[in-house]
Protein backbone atom coordinates (compact mmCIF):
# COMPACT_ATOMS: atom_id res chain seq x y z
CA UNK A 1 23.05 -0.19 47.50
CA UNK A 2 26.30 -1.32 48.99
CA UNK A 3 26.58 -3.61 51.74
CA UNK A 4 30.10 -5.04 52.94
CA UNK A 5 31.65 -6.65 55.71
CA UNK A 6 34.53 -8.93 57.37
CA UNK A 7 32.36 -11.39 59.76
CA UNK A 8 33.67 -14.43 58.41
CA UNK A 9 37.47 -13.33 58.52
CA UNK A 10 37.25 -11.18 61.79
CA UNK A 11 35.51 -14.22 63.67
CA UNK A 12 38.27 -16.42 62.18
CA UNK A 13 41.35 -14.55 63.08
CA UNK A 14 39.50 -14.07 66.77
CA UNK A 15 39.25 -17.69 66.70
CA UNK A 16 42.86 -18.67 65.75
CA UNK A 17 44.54 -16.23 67.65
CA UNK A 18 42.32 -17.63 70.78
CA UNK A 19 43.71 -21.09 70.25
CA UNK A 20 47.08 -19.86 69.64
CA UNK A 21 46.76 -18.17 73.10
CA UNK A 22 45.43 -20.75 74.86
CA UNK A 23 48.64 -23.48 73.45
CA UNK A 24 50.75 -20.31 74.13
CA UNK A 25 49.76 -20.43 77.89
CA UNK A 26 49.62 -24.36 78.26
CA UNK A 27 53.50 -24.56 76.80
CA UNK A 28 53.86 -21.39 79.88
CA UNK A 29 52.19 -24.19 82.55
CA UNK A 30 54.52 -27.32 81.32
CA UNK A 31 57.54 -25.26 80.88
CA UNK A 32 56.99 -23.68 84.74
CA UNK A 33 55.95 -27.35 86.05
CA UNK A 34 59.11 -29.35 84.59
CA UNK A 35 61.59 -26.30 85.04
CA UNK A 36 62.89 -27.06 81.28
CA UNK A 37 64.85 -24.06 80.41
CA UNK A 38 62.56 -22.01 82.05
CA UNK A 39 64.26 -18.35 81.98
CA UNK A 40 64.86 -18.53 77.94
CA UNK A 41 60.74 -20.07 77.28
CA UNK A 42 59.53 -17.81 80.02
CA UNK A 43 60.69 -15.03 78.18
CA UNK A 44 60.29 -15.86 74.70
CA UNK A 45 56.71 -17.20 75.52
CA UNK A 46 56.06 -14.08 77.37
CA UNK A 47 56.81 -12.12 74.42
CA UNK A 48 54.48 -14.07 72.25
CA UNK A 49 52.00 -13.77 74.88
CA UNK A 50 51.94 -10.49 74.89
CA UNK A 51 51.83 -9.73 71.07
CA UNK A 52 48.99 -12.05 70.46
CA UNK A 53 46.65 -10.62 73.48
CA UNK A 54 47.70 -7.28 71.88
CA UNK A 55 46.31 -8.88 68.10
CA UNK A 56 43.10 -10.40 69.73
CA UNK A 57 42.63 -6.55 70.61
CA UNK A 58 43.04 -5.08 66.90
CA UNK A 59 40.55 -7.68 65.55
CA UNK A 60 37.46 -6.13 64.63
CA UNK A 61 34.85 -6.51 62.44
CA UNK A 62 33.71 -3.81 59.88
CA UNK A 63 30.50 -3.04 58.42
CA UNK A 64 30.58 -1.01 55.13
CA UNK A 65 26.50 0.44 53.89
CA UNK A 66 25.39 2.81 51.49
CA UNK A 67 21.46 3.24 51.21
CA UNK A 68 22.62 5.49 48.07
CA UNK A 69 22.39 8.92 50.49
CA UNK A 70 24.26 7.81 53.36
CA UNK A 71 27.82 5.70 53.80
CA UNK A 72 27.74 4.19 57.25
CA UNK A 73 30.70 2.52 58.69
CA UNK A 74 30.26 0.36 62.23
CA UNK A 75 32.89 -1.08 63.52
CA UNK A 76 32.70 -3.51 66.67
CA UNK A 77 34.59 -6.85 68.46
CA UNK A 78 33.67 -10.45 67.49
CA UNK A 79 31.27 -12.44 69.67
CA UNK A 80 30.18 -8.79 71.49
CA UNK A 81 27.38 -7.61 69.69
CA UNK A 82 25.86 -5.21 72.47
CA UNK A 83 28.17 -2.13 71.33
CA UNK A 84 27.76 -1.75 67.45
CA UNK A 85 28.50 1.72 66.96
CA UNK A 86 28.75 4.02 63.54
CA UNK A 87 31.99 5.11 63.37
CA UNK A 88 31.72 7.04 60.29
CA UNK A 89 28.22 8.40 58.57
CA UNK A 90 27.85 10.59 56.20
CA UNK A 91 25.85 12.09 53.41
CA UNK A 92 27.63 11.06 50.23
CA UNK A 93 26.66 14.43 47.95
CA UNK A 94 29.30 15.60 50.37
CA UNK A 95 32.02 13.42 49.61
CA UNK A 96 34.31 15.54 47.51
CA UNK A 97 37.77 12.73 47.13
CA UNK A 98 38.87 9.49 48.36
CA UNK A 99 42.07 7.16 48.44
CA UNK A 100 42.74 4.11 48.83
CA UNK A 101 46.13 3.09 50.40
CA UNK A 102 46.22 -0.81 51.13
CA UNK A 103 43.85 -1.19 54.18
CA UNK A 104 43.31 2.62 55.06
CA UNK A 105 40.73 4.89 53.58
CA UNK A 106 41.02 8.93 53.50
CA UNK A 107 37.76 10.44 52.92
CA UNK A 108 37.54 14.12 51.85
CA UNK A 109 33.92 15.63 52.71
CA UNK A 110 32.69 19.22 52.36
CA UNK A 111 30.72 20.19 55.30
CA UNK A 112 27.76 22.46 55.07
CA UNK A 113 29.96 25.77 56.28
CA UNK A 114 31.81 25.44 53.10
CA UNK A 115 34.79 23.63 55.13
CA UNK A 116 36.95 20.85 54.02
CA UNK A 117 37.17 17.59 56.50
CA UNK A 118 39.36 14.75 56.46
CA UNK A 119 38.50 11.23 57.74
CA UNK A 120 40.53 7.90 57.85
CA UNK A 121 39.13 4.78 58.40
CA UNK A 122 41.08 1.64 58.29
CA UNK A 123 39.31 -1.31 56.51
CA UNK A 124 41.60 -4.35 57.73
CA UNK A 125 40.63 -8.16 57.22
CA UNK A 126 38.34 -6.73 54.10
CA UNK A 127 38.79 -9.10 50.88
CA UNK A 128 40.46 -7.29 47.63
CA UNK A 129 36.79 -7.83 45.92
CA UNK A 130 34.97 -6.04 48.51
CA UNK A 131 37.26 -3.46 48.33
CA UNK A 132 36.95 -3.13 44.96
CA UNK A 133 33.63 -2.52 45.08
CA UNK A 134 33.76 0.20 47.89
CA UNK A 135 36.37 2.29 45.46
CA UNK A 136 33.61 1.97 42.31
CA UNK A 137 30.73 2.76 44.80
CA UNK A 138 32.76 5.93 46.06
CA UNK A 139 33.90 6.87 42.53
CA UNK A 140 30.53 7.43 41.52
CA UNK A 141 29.95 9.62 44.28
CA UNK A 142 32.92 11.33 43.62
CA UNK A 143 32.10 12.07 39.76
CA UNK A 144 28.66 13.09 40.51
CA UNK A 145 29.65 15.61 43.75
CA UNK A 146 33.01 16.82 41.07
């Protein structure tokens, strides 16, 4: 049984990068309403504008199970819980190879027809125990399916 996740450190970075938008946009308002070197702030604040509404869009949060048959990844947005949806699930006595490199998983499976199929999932925001674990859970899998 294997049961991981990013809650804590998805709803965090939401958080922060929430208030960092909101002081982004109030320094937008005084700069606009006191004309202080308005061209070189708008842009420059525009710019971090931008790259931080395009971060609060990459934050997700990841859900990692395994009932010991089936690996089940759901990925889904902080504070919207309506849409949780599996991204990945699979039987694991078809998992034939895995790797781990940094934040992004490749997943080799063997499909019923005898066919080879690739997967990638990318496991950002997940803490270096957790994905630990995932690489021994998978290894197992791996040695028993050899």
């Amino acid at each position: 049984m294997l049961k991981i996740d990013n809650k804590k450190t998805a709803k965090l970075s939401f958080a922060t990068i929430i208030l960092l938008l909101l002081t982004n946009l109030s320094l937008l308002i005084y700069c606009y309403i006191f004309h202080i070197h308005w061209y070189k702030n708008l842009l420059c604040l525009s710019a971090v504008f931008i790259f931080l509404c395009i971060m609060l869009g990459r934050v997700r949060i990841l859900e990692i199970e395994s009932s010991g048959m089936v690996l089940s990844v759901k990925s889904y947005r902080p504070f919207i819980t309506k849409r949780v949806l599996p991204v990945i699930e699979f039987p694991l006595h078809s998992l034939q190879s895995f790797s781990l490199k940094g934040t992004l998983l490749l997943i080799s499976l063997k499909r019923e027809n005898g066919k080879m199929s690739k997967l990638r999932v990318r496991l950002n925001l997940l803490k270096k125990k957790d994905l630990k674990a995932l690489k021994k859970h998978l290894s197992q899998y791996v040695k028993i399916n050899g």
